[in-house]
C-alpha atoms as a PDB file:
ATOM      1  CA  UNK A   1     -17.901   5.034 -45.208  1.00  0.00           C
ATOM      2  CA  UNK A   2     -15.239   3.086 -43.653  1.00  0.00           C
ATOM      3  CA  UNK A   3     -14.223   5.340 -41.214  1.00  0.00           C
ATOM      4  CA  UNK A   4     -18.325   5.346 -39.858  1.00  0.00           C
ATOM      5  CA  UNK A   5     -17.775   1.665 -39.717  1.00  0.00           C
ATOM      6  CA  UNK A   6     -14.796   1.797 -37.917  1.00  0.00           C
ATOM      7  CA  UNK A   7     -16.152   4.481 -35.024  1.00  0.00           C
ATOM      8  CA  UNK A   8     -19.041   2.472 -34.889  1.00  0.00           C
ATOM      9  CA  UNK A   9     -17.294  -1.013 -34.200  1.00  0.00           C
ATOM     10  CA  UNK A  10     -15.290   1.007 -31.392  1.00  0.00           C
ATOM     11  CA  UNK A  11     -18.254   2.367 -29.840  1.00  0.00           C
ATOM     12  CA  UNK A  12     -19.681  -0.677 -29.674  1.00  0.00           C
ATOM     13  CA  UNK A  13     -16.468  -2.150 -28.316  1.00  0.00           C
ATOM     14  CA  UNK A  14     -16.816   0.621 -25.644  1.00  0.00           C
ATOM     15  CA  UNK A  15     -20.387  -0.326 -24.046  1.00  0.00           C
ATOM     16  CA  UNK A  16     -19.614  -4.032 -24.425  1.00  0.00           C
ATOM     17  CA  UNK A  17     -16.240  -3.433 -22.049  1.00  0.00           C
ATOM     18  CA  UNK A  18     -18.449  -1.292 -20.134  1.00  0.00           C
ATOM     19  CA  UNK A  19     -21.235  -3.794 -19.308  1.00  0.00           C
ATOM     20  CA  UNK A  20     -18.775  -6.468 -18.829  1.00  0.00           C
ATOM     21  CA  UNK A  21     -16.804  -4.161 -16.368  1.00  0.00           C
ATOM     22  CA  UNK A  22     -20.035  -3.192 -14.696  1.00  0.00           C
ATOM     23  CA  UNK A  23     -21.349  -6.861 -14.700  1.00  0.00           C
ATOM     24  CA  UNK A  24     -18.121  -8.174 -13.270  1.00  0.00           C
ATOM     25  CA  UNK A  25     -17.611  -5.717 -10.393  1.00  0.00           C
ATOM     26  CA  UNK A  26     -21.580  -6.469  -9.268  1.00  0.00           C
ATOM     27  CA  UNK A  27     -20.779 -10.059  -9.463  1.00  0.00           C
ATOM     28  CA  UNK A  28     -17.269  -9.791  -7.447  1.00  0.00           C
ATOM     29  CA  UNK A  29     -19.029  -7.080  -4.650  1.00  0.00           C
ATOM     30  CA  UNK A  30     -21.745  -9.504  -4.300  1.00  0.00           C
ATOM     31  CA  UNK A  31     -19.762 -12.489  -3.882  1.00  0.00           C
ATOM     32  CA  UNK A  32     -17.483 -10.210  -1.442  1.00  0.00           C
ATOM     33  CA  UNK A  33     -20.293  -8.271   0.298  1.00  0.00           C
ATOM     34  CA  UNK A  34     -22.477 -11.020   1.136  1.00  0.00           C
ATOM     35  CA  UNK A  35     -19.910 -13.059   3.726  1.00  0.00           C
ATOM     36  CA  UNK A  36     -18.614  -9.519   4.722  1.00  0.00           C
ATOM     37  CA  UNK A  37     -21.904  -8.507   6.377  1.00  0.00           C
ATOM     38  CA  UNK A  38     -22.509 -11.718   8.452  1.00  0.00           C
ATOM     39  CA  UNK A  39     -18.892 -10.910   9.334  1.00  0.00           C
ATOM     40  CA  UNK A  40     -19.449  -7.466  10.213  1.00  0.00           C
ATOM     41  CA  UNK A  41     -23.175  -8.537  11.626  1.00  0.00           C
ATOM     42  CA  UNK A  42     -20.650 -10.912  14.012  1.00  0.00           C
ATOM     43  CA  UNK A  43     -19.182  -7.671  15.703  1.00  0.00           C
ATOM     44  CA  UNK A  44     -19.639  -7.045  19.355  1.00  0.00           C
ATOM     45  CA  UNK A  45     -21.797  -3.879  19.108  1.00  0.00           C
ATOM     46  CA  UNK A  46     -20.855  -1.385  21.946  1.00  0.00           C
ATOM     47  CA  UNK A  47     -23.344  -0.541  25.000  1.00  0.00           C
ATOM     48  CA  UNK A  48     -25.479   2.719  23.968  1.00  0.00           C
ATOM     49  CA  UNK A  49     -24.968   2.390  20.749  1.00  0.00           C
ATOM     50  CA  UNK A  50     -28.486   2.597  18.578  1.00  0.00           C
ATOM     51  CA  UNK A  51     -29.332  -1.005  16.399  1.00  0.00           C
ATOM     52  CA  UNK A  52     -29.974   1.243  13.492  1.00  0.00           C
ATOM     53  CA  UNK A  53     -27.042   2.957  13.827  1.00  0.00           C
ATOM     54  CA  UNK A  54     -24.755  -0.331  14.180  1.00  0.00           C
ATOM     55  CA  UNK A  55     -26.258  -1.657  11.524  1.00  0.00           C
ATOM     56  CA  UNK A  56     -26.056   1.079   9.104  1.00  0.00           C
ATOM     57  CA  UNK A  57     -22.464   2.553   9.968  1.00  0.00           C
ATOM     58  CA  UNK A  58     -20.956  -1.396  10.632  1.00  0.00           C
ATOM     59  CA  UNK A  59     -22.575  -4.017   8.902  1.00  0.00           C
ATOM     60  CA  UNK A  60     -23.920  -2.073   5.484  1.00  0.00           C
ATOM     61  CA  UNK A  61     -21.466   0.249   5.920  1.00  0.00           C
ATOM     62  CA  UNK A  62     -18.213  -2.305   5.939  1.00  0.00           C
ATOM     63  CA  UNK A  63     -19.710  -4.999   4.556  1.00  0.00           C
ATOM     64  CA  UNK A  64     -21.735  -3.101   1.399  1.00  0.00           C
ATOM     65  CA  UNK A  65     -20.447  -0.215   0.802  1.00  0.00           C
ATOM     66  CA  UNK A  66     -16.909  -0.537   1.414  1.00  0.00           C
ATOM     67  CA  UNK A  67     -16.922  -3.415  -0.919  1.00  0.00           C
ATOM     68  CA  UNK A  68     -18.790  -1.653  -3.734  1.00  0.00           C
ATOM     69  CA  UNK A  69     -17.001   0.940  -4.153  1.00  0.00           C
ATOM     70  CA  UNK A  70     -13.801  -0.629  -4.311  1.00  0.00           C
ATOM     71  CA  UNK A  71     -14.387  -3.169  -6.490  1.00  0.00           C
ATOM     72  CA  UNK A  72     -16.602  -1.270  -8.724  1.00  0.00           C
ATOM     73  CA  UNK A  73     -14.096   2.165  -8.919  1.00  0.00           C
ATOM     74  CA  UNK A  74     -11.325  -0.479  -9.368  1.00  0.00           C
ATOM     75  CA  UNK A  75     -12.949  -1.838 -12.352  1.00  0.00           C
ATOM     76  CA  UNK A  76     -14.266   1.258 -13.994  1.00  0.00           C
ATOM     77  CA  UNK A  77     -10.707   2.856 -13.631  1.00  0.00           C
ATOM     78  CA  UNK A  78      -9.087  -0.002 -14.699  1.00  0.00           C
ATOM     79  CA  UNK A  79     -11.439  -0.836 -17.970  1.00  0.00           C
ATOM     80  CA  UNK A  80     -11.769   3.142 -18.779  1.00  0.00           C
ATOM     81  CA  UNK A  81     -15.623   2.324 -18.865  1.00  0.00           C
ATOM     82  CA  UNK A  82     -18.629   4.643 -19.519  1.00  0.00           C
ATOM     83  CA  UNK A  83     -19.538   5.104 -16.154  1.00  0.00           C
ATOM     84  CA  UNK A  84     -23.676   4.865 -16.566  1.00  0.00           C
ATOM     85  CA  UNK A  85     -23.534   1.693 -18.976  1.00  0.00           C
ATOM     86  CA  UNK A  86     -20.867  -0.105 -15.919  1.00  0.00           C
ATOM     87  CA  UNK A  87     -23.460   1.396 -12.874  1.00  0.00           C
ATOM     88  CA  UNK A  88     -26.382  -0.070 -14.749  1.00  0.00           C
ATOM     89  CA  UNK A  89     -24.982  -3.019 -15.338  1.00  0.00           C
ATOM     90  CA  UNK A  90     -23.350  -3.321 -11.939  1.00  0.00           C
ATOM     91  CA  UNK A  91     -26.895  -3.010 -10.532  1.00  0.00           C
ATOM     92  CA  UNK A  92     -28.606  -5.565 -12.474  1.00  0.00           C
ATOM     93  CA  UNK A  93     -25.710  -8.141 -11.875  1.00  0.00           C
ATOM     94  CA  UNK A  94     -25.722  -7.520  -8.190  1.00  0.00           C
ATOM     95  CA  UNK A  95     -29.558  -8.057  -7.728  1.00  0.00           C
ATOM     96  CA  UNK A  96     -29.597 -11.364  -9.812  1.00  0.00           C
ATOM     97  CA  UNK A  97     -25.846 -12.344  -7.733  1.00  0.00           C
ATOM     98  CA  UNK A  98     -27.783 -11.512  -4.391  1.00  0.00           C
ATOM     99  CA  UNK A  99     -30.905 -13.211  -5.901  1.00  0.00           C
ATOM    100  CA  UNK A 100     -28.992 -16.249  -6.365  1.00  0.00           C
ATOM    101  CA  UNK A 101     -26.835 -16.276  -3.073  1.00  0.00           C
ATOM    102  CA  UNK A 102     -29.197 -15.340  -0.527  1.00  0.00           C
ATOM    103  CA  UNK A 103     -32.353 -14.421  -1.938  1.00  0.00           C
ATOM    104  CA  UNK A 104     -34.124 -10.881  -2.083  1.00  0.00           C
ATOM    105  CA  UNK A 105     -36.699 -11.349   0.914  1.00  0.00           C
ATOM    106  CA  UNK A 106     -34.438  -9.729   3.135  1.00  0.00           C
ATOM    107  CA  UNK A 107     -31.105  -8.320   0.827  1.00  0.00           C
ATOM    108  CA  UNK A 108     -33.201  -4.906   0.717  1.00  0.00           C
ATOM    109  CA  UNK A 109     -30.441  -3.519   2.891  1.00  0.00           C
ATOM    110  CA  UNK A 110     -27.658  -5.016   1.199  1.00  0.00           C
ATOM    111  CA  UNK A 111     -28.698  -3.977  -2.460  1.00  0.00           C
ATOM    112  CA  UNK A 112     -29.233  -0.070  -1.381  1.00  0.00           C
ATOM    113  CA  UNK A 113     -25.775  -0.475   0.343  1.00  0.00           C
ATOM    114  CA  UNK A 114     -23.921  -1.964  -2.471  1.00  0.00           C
ATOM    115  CA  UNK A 115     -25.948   0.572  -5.083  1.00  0.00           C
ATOM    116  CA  UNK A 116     -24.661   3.516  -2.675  1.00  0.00           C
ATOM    117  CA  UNK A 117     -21.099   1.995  -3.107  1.00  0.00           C
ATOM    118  CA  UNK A 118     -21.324   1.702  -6.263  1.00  0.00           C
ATOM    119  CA  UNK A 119     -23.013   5.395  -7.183  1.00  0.00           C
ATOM    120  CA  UNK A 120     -20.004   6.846  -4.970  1.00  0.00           C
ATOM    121  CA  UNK A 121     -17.568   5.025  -6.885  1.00  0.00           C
ATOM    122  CA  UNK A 122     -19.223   6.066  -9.864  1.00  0.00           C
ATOM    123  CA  UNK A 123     -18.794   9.593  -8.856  1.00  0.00           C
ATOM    124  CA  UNK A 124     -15.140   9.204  -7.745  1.00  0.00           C
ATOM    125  CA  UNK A 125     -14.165   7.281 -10.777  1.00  0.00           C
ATOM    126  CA  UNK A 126     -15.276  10.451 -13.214  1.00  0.00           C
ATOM    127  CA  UNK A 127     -13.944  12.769 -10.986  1.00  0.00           C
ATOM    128  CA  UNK A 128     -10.454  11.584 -11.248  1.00  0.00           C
ATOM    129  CA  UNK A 129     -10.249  10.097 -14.821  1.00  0.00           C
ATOM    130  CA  UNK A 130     -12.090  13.118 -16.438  1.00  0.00           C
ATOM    131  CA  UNK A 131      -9.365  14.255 -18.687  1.00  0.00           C
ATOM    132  CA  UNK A 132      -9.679  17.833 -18.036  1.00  0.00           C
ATOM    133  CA  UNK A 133     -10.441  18.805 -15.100  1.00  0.00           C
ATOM    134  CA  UNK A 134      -9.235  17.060 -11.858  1.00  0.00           C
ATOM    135  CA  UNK A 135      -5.797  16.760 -12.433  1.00  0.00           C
ATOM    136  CA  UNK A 136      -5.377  19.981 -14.895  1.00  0.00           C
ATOM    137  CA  UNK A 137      -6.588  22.133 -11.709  1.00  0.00           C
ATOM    138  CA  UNK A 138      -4.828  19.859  -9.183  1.00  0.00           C
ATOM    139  CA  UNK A 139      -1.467  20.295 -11.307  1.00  0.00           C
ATOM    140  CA  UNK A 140      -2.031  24.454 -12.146  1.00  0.00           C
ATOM    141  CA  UNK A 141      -2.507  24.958  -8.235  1.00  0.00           C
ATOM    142  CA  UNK A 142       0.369  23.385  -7.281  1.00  0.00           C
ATOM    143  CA  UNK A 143       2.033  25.112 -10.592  1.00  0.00           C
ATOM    144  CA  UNK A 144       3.573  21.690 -12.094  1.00  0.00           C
ATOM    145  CA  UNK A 145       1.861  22.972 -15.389  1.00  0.00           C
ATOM    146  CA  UNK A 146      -0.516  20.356 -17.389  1.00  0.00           C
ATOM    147  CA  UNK A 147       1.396  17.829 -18.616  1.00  0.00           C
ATOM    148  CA  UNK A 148       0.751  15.399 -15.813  1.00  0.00           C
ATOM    149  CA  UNK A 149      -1.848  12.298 -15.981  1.00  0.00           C
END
C-alpha cells in the first residue's frame, strides 16, 4: 500500500515538472519569438526572392521556429519531461503568451511556427534521451560497447 502511494506521488511529480517545463518554454519562446520576427521581418529581402518564401524561410523560420525548438528541447532535456504533457502545455502557454503580447488577429503565422518548433523539438528531444536506442546503436556502430550515456 505504501509503495502504490509512493509511485503515485512520483507520477504525479512527473506531469507536474512536465507541464511546468512545457508551460515555461511556451512562455520564454513567446517572449523570445515575438521581438525576433519584427527583427527578422526588418531584413532586407533580396531581389527575386518570392514574399511567401521570405517570410516563411526568414521571418517564421528564424524568428519562430528557431526559437521554439531551442528553448523548448532545452527544457524538455533539461527537466527529463514527458514529452506530450510539456508539448501540450507548451502550446496552450504560447497561445495565451501571444494572446497577451500581441493578440491572435494576426499571430496565426507565429503560433503554427512556434508549434512546428516545438513538435521538432519534441521529436529530437525523444530521439536522443530515449534510453535505449539512440545512443546504444550510435555507441555499438562505432563499437565503444553500451555503457555510454
Amino acid at each position: 500500500m505504501i509503495l502504490a502511494l509512493d509511485r503515485r506521488r512520483s507520477i504525479v511529480k512527473d506531469e507536474l515538472r512536465s507541464a511546468l517545463a512545457g508551460i515555461l518554454s511556451g512562455v520564454v519562446t513567446s517572449c523570445l519569438s515575438v521581438p525576433a520576427m519584427g527583427a527578422t521581418a526588418a531584413i532586407a529581402m533580396p531581389s527575386g526572392w518570392s514574399v511567401a518564401l521570405w517570410s516563411a524561410l526568414v521571418v517564421f523560420g528564424l524568428g519562430g521556429f528557431l526559437p521554439a525548438l531551442m528553448v523548448h528541447a532545452s527544457a524538455l532535456l533539461v527537466a527529463r519531461a514527458n514529452a506530450l504533457i510539456a508539448l501540450a502545455s507548451f502550446c496552450i502557454a504560447v497561445i495565451a503568451t501571444i494572446a497577451v503580447l500581441a493578440g491572435l488577429t494576426y499571430a496565426g503565422g507565429a503560433l503554427a511556427a512556434s508549434v512546428v518548433g516545438a513538435i521538432a523539438a519534441t521529436l529530437a528531444a525523444s530521439t536522443l534521451r530515449s534510453d535505449s536506442s539512440f545512443w546504444t546503436r550510435f555507441a555499438s556502430w562505432l563499437g565503444w560497447g553500451t555503457d555510454v550515456p
